[in-house]
Each structure stands twice: as structure tokens, then as C-alpha cells.
PDB file of N, CA and C in Angstrom:
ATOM      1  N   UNK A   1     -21.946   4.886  18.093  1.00  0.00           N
ATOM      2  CA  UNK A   1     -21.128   4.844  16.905  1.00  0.00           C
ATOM      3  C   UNK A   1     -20.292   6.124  16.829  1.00  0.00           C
ATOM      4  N   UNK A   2     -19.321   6.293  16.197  1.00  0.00           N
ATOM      5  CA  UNK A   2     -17.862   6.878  16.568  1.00  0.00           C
ATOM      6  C   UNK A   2     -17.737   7.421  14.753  1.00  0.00           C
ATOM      7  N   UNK A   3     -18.025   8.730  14.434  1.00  0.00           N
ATOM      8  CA  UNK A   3     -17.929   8.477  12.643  1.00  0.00           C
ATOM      9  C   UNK A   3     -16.518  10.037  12.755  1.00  0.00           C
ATOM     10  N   UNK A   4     -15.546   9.721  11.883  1.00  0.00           N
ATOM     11  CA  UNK A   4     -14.642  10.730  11.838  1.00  0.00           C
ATOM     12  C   UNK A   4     -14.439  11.207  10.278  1.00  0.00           C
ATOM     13  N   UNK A   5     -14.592  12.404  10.232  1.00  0.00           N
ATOM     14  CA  UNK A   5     -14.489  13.007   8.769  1.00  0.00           C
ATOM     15  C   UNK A   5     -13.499  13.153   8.298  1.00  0.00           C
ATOM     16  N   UNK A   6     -13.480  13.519   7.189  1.00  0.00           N
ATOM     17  CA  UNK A   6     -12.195  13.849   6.007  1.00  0.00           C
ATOM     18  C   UNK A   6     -11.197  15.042   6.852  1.00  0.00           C
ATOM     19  N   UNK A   7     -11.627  15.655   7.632  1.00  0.00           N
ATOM     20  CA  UNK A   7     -10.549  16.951   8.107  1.00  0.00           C
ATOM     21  C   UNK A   7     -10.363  16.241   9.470  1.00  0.00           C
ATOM     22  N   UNK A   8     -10.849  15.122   9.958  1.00  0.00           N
ATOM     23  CA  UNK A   8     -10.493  14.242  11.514  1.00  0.00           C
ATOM     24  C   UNK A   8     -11.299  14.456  12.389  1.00  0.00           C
ATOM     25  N   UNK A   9     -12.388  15.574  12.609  1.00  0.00           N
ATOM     26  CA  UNK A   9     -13.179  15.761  13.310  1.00  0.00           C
ATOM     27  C   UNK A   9     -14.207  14.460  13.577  1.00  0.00           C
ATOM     28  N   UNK A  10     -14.686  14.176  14.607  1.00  0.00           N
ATOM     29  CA  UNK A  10     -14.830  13.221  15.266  1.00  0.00           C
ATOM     30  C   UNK A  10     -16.621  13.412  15.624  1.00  0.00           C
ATOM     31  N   UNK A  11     -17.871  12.682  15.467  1.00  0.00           N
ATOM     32  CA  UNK A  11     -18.935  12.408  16.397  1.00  0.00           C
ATOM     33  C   UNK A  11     -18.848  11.131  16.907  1.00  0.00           C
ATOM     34  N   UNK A  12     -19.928  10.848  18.396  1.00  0.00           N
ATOM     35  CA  UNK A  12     -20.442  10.348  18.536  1.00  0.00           C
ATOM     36  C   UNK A  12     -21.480  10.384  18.645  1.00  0.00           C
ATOM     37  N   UNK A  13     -22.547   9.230  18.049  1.00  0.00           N
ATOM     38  CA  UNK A  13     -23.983   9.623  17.874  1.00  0.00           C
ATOM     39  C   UNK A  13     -24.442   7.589  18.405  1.00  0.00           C
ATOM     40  N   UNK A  14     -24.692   7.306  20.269  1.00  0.00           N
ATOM     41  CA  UNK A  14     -25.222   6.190  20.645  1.00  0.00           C
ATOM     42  C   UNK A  14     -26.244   5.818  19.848  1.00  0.00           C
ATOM     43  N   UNK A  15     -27.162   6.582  19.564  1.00  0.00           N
ATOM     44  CA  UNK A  15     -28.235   6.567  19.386  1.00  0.00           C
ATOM     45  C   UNK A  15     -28.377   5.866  17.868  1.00  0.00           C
ATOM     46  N   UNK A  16     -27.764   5.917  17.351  1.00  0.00           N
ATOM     47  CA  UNK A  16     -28.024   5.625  15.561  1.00  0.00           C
ATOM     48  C   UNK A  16     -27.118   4.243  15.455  1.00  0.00           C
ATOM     49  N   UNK A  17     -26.854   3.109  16.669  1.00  0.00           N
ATOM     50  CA  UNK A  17     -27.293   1.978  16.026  1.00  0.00           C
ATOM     51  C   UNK A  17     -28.281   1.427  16.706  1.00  0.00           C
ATOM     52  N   UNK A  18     -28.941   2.072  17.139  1.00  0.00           N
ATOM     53  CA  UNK A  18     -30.392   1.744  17.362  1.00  0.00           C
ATOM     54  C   UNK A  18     -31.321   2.020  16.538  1.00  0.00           C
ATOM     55  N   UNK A  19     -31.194   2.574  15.154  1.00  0.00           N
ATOM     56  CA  UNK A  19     -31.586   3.257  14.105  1.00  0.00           C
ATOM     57  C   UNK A  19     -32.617   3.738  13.966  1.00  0.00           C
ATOM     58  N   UNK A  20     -32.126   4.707  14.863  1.00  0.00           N
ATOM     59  CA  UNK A  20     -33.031   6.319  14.927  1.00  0.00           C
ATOM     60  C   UNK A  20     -32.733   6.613  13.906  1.00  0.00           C
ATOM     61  N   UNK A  21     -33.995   7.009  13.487  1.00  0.00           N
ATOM     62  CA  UNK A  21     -34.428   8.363  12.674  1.00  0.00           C
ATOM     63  C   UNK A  21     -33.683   9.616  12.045  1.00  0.00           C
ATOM     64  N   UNK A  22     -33.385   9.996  13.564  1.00  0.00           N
ATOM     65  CA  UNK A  22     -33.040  11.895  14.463  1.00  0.00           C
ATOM     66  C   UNK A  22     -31.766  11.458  14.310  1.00  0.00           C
ATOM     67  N   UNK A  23     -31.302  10.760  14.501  1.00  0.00           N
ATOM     68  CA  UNK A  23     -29.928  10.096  14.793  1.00  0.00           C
ATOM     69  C   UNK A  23     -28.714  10.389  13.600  1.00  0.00           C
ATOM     70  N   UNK A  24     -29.836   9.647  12.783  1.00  0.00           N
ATOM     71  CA  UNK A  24     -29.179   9.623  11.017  1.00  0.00           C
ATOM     72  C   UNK A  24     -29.279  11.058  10.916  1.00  0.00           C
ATOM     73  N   UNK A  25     -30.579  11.803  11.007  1.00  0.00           N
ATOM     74  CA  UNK A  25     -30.200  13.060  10.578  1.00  0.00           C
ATOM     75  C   UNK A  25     -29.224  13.795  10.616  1.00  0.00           C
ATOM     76  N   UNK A  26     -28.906  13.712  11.874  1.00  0.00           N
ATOM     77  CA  UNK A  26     -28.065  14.505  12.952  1.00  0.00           C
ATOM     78  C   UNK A  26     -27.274  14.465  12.283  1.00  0.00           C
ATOM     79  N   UNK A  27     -26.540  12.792  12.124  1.00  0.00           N
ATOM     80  CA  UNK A  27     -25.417  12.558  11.685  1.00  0.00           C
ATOM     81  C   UNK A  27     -25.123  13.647  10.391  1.00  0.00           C
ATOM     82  N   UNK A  28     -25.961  13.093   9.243  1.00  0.00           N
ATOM     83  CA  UNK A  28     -25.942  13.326   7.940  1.00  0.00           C
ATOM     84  C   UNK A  28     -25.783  15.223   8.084  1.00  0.00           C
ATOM     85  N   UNK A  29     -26.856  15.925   8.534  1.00  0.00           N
ATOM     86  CA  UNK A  29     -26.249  17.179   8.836  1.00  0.00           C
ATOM     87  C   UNK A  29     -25.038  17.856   9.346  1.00  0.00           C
ATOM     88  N   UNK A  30     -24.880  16.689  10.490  1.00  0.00           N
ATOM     89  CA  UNK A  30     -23.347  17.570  10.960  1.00  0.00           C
ATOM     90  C   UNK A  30     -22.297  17.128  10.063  1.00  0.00           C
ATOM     91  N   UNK A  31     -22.320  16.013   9.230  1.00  0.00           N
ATOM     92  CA  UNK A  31     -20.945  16.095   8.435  1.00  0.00           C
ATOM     93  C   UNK A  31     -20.867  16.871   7.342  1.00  0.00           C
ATOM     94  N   UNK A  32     -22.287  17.210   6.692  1.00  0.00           N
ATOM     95  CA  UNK A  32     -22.235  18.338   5.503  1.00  0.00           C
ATOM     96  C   UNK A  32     -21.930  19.843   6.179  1.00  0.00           C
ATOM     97  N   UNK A  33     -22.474  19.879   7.364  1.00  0.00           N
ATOM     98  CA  UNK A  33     -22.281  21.504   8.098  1.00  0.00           C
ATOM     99  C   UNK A  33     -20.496  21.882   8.796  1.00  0.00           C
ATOM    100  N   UNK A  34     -20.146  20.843   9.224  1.00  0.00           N
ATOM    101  CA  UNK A  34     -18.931  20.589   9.825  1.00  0.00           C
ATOM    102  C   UNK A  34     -17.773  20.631   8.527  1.00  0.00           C
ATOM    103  N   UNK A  35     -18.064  19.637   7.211  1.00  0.00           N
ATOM    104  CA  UNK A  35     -16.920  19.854   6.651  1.00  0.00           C
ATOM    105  C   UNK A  35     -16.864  21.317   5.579  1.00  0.00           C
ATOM    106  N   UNK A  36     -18.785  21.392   5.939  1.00  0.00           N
ATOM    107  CA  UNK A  36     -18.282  23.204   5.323  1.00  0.00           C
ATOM    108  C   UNK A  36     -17.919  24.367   5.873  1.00  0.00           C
ATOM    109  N   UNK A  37     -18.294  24.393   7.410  1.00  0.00           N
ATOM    110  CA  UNK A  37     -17.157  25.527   8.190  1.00  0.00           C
ATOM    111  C   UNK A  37     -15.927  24.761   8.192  1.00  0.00           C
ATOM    112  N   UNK A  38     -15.392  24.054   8.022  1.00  0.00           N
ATOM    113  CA  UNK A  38     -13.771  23.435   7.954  1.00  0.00           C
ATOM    114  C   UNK A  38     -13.332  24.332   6.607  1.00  0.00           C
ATOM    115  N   UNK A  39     -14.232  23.798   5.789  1.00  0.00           N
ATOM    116  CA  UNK A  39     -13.250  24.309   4.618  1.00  0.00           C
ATOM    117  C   UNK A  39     -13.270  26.118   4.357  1.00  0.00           C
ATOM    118  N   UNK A  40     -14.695  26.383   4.924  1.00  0.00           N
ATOM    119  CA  UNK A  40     -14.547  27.994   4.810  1.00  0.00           C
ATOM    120  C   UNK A  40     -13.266  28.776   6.089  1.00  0.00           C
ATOM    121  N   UNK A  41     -12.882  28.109   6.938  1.00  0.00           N
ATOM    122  CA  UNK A  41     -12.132  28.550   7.888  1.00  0.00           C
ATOM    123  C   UNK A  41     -10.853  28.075   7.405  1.00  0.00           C
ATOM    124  N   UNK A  42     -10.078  27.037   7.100  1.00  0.00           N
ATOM    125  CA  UNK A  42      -9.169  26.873   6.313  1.00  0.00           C
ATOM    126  C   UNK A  42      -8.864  27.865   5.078  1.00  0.00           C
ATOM    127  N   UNK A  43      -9.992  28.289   4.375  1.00  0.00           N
ATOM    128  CA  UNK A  43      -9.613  29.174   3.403  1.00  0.00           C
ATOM    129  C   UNK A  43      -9.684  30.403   3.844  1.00  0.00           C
ATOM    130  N   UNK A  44     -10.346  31.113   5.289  1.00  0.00           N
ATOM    131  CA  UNK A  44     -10.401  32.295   5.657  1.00  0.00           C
ATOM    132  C   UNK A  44      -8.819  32.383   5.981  1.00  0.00           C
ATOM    133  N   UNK A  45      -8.049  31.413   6.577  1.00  0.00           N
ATOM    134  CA  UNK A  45      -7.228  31.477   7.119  1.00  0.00           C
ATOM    135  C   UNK A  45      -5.681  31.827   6.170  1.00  0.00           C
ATOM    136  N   UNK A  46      -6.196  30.828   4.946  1.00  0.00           N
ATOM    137  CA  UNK A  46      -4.891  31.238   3.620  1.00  0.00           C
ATOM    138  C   UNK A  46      -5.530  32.761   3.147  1.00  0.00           C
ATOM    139  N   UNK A  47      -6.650  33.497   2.944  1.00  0.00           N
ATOM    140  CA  UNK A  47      -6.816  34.929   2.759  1.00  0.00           C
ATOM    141  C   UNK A  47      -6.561  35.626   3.748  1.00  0.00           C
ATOM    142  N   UNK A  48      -6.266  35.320   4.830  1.00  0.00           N
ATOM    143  CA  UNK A  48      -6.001  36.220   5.894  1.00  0.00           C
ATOM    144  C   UNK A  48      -4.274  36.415   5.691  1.00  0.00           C
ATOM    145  N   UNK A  49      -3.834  34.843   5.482  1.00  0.00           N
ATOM    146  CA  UNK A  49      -2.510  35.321   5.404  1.00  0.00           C
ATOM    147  C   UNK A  49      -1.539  35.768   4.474  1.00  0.00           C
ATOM    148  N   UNK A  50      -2.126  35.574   3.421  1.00  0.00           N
ATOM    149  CA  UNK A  50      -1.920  36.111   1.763  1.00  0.00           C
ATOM    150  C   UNK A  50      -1.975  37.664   1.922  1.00  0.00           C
ATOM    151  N   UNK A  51      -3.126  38.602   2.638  1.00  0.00           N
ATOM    152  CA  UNK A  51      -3.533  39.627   2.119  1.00  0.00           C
ATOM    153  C   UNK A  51      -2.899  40.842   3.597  1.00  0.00           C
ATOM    154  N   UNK A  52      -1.933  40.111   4.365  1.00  0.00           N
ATOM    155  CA  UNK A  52      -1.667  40.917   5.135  1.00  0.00           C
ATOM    156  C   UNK A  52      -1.012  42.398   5.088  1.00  0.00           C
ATOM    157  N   UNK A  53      -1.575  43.055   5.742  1.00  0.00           N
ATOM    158  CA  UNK A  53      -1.636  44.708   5.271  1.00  0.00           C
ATOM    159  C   UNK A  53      -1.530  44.722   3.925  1.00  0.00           C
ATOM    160  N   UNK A  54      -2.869  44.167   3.306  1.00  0.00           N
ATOM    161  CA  UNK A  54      -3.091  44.699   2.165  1.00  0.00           C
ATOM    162  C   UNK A  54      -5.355  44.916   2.399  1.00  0.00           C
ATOM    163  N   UNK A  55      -5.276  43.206   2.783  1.00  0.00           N
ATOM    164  CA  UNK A  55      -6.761  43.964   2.656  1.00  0.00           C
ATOM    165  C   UNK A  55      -7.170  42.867   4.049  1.00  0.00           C
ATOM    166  N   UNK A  56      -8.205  43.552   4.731  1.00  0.00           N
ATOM    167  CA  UNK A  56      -8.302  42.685   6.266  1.00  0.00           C
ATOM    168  C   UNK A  56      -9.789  41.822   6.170  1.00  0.00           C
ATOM    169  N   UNK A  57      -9.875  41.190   6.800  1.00  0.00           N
ATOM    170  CA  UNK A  57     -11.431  40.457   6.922  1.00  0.00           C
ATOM    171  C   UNK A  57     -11.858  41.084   8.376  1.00  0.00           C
ATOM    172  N   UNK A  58     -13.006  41.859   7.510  1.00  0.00           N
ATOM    173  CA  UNK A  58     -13.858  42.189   8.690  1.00  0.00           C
ATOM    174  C   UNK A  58     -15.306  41.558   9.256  1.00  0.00           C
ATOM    175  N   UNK A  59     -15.621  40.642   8.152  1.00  0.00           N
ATOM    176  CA  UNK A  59     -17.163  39.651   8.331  1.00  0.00           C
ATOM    177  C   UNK A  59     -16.816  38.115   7.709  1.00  0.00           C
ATOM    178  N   UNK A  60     -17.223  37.423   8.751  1.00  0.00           N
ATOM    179  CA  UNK A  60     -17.159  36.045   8.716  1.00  0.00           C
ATOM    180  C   UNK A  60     -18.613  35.619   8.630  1.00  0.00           C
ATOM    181  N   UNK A  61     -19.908  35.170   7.805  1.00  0.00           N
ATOM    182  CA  UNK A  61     -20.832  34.989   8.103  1.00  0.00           C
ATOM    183  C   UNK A  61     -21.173  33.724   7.365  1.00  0.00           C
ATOM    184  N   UNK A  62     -21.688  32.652   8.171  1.00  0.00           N
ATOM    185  CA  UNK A  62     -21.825  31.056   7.353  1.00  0.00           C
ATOM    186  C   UNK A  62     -20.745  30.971   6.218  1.00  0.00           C
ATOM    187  N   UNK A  63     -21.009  31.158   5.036  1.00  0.00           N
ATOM    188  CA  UNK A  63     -19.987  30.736   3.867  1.00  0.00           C
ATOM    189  C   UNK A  63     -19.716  32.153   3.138  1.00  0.00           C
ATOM    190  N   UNK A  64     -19.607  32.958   4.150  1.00  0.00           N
ATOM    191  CA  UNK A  64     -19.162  34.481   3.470  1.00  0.00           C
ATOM    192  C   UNK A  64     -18.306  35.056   4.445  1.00  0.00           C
ATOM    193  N   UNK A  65     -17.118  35.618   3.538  1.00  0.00           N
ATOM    194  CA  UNK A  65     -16.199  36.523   3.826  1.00  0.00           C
ATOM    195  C   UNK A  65     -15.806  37.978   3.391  1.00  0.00           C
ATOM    196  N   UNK A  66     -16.235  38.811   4.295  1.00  0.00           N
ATOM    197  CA  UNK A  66     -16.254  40.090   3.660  1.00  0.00           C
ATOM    198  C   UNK A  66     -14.865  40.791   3.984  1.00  0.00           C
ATOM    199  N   UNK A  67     -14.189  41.013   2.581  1.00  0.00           N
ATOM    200  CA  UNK A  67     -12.717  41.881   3.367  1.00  0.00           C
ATOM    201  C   UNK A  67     -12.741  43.279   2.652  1.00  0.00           C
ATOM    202  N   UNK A  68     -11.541  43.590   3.538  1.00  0.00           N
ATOM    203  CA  UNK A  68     -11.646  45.337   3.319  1.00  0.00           C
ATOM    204  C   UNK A  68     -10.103  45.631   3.040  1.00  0.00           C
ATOM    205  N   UNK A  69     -10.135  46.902   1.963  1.00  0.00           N
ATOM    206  CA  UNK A  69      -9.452  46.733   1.469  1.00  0.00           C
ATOM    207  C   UNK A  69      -9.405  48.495   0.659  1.00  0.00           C
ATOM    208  N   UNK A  70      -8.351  49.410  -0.103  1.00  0.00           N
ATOM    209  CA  UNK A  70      -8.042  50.475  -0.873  1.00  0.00           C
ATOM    210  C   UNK A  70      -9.167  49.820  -1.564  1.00  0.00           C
ATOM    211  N   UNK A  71      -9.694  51.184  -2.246  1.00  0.00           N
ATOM    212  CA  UNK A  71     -10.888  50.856  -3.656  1.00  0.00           C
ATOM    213  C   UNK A  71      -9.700  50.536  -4.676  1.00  0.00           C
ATOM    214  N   UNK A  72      -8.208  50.995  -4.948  1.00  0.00           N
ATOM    215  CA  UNK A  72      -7.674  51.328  -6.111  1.00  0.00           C
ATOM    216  C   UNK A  72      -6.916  49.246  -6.071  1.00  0.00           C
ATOM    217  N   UNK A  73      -7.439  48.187  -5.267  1.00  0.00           N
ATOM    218  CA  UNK A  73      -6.742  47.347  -5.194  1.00  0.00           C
ATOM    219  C   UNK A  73      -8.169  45.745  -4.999  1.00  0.00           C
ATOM    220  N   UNK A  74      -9.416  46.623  -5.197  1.00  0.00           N
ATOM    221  CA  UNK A  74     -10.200  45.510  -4.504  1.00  0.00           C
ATOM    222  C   UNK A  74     -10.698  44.518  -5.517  1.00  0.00           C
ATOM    223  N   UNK A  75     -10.265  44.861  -7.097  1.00  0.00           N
ATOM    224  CA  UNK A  75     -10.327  44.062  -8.016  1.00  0.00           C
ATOM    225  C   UNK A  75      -9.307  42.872  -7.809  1.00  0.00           C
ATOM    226  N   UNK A  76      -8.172  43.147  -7.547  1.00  0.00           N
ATOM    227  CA  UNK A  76      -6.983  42.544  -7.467  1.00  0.00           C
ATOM    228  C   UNK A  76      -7.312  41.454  -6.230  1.00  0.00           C
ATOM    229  N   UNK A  77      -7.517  41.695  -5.342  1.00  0.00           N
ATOM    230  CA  UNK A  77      -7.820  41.358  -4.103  1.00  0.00           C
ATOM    231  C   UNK A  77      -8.796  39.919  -4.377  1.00  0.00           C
ATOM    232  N   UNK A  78      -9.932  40.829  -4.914  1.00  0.00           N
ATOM    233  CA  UNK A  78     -11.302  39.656  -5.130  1.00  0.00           C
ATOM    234  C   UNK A  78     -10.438  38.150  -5.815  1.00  0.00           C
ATOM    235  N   UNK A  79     -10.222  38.923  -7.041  1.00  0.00           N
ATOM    236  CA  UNK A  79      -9.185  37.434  -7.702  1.00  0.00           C
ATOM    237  C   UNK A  79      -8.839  36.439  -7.314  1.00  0.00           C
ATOM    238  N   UNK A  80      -7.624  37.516  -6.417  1.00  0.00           N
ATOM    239  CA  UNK A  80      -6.930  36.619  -5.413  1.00  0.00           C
ATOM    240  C   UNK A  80      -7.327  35.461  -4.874  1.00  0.00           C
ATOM    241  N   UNK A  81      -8.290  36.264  -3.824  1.00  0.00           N
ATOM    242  CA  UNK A  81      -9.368  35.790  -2.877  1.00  0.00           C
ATOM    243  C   UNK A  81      -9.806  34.750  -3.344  1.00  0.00           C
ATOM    244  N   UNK A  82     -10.789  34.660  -4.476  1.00  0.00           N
ATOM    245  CA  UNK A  82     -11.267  33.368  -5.065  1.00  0.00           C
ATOM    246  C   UNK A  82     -10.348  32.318  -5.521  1.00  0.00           C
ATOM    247  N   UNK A  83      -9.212  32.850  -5.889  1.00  0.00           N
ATOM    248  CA  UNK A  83      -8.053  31.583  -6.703  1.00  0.00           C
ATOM    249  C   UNK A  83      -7.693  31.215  -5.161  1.00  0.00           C
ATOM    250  N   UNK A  84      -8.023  31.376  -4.248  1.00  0.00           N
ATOM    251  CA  UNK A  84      -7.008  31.039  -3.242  1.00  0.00           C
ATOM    252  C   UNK A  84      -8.628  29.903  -2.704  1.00  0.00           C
ATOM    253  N   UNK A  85      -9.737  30.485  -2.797  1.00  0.00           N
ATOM    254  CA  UNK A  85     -11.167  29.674  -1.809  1.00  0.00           C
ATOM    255  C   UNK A  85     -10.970  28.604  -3.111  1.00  0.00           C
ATOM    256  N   UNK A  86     -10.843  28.602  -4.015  1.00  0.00           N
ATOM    257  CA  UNK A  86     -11.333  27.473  -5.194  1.00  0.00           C
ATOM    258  C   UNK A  86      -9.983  26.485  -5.024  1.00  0.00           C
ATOM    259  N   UNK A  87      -9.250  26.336  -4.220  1.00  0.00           N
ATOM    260  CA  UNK A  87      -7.884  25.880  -4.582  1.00  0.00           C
ATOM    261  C   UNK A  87      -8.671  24.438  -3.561  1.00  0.00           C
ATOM    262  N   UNK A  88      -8.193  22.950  -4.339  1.00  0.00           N
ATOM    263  CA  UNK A  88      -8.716  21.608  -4.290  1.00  0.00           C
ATOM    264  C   UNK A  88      -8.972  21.761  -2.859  1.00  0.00           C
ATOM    265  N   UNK A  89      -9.587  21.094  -1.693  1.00  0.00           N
ATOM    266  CA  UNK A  89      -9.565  20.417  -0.438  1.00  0.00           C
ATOM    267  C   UNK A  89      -8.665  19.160  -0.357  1.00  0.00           C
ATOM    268  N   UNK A  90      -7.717  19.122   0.285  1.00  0.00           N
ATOM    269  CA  UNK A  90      -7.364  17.729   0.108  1.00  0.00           C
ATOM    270  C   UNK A  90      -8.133  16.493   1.050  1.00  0.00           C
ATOM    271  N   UNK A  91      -8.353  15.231  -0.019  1.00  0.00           N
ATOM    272  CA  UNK A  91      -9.063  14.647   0.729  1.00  0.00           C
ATOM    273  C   UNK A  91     -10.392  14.888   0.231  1.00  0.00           C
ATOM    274  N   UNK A  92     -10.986  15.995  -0.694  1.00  0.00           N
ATOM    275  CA  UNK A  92     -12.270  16.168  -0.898  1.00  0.00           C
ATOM    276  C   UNK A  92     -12.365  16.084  -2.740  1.00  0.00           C
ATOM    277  N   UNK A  93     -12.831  15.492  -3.282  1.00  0.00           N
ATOM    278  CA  UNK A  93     -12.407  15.381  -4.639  1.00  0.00           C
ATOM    279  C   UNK A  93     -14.033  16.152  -5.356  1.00  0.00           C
ATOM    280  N   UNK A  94     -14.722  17.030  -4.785  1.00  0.00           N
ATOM    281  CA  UNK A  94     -15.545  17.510  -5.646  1.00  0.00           C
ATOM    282  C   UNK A  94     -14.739  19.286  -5.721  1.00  0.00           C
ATOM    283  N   UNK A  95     -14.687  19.746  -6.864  1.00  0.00           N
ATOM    284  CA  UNK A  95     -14.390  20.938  -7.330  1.00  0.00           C
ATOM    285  C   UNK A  95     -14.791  22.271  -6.317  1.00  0.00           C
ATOM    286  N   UNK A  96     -14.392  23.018  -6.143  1.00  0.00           N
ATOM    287  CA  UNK A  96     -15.286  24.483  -4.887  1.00  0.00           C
ATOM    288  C   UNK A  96     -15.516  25.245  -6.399  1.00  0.00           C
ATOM    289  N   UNK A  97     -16.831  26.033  -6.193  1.00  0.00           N
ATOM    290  CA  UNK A  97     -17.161  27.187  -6.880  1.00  0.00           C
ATOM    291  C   UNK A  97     -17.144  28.116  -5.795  1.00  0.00           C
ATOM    292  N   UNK A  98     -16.728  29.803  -6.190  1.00  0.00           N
ATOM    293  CA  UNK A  98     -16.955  30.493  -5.540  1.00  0.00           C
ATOM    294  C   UNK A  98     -17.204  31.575  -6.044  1.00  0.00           C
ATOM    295  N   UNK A  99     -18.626  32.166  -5.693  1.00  0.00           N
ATOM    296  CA  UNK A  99     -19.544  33.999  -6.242  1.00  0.00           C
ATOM    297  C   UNK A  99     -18.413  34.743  -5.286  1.00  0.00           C
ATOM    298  N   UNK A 100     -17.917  36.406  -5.961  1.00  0.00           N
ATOM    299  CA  UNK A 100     -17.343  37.224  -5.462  1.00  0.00           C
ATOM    300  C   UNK A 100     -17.740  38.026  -5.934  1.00  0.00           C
ATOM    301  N   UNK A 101     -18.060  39.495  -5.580  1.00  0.00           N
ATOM    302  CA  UNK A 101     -18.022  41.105  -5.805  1.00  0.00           C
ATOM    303  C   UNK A 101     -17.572  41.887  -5.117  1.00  0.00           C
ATOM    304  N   UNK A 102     -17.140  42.815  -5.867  1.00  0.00           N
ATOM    305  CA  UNK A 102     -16.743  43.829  -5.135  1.00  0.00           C
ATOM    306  C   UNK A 102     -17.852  45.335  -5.122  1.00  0.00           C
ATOM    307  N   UNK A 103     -17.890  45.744  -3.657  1.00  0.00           N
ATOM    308  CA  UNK A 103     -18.541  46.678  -3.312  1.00  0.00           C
ATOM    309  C   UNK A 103     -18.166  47.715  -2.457  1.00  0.00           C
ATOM    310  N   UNK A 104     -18.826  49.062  -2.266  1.00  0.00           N
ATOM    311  CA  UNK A 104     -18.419  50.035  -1.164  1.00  0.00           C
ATOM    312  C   UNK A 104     -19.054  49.580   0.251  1.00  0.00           C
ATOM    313  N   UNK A 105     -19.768  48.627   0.515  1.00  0.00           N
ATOM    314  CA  UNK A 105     -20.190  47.832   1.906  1.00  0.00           C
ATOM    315  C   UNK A 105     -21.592  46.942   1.257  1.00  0.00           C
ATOM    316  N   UNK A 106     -21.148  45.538   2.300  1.00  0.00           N
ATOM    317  CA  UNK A 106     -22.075  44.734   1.876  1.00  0.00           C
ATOM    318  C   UNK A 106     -23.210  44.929   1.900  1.00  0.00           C
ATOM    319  N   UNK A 107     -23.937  46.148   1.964  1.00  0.00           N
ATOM    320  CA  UNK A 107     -25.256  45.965   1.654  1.00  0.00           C
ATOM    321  C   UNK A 107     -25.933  46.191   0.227  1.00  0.00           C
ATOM    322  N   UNK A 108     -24.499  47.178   0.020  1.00  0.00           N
ATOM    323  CA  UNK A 108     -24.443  47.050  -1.738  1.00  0.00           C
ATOM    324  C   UNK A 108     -24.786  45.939  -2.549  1.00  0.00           C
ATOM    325  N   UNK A 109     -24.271  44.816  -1.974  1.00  0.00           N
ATOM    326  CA  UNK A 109     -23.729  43.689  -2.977  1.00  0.00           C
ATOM    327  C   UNK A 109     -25.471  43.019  -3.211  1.00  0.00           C
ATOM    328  N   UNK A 110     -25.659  41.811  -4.336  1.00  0.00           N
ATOM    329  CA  UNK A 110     -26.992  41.275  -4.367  1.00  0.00           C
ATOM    330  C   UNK A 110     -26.784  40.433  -3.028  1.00  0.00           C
TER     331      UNK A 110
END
């Protein structure tokens, strides 16, 4: 079986119309894991290009983006940042929430 998601990305998974188990899982995981690095990389990609030489991304980690940036601008920045990650998916009709802080390095942050 051949299943293609909301952003076009494509599996095949033989195995699940034989109705495996592992199969379904698989499935069911990779389309929740797949369309959420889609959408976090799509939005890394509008903050990357919004914030040029102003503030840079230096950490990409699962559903976190850490950028860097003047202390006298990182309020401004964060804002940004979030009005730009919360902006609709097209094609995806549930709302994005997104947690932001600002810190002197992420180990600061909770």
C-alpha cells in the first residue's frame, strides 16, 4: 500500500494489507513524525529567511529552534519567530501553538 501525506511525501508499507500489526504502527507513526519535521523545517526555513543578519539559527533539535541574536533585539525576534511558527499549514486545519523564551544559552531556559 502506497499512502501520501498532506505535504506529498510518499510511504510504502507491503506489509499492512496483510494487516499487520507493526505495519499500522509504522504507518500511523511515520505520518504524525513526518508531517511534524515538515512543518518544523518549513517554518525553520521562513525564520531563517525573515531574520537574515539579524538573528541566526544555531540549534535545530526535534521541534526546537534555538536562534541567536543582540540581547538589545531578542524580545523582538522571539515574537517574530512565533507569529511566523503559528502561521496556518496549508492543507492542515488544526491551529500550531508555540512555547518561546528568551535566554543567555539554552541551558538557561526550563
Amino acid at each position: 500500500m502506497l499512502r501520501t501525506w498532506i505535504v506529498g511525501r510518499r510511504r510504502f508499507l507491503p506489509s499492512i494489507c496483510q494487516g499487520s500489526n507493526e505495519a499500522r504502527r509504522k504507518l500511523i507513526n511515520h505520518q504524525v513524525q513526518s508531517l511534524a519535521a515538515d512543518i518544523v523545517k518549513s517554518r525553520l526555513r521562513k525564520v531563517y529567511a525573515s531574520f537574515r543578519g539579524v538573528a541566526d539559527p544555531v540549534l535545530f533539535a526535534h521541534d526546537e529552534i534555538v536562534l541567536e541574536c543582540a540581547v538589545d533585539q531578542a524580545e523582538e525576534v522571539m515574537k517574530k519567530a512565533v507569529e511566523i511558527a503559528e502561521k496556518p499549514v496549508k492543507g492542515f486545519c488544526v491551529s500550531l501553538k508555540v512555547d518561546a523564551v528568551v535566554g543567555r544559552s539554552w541551558a538557561d531556559k526550563p
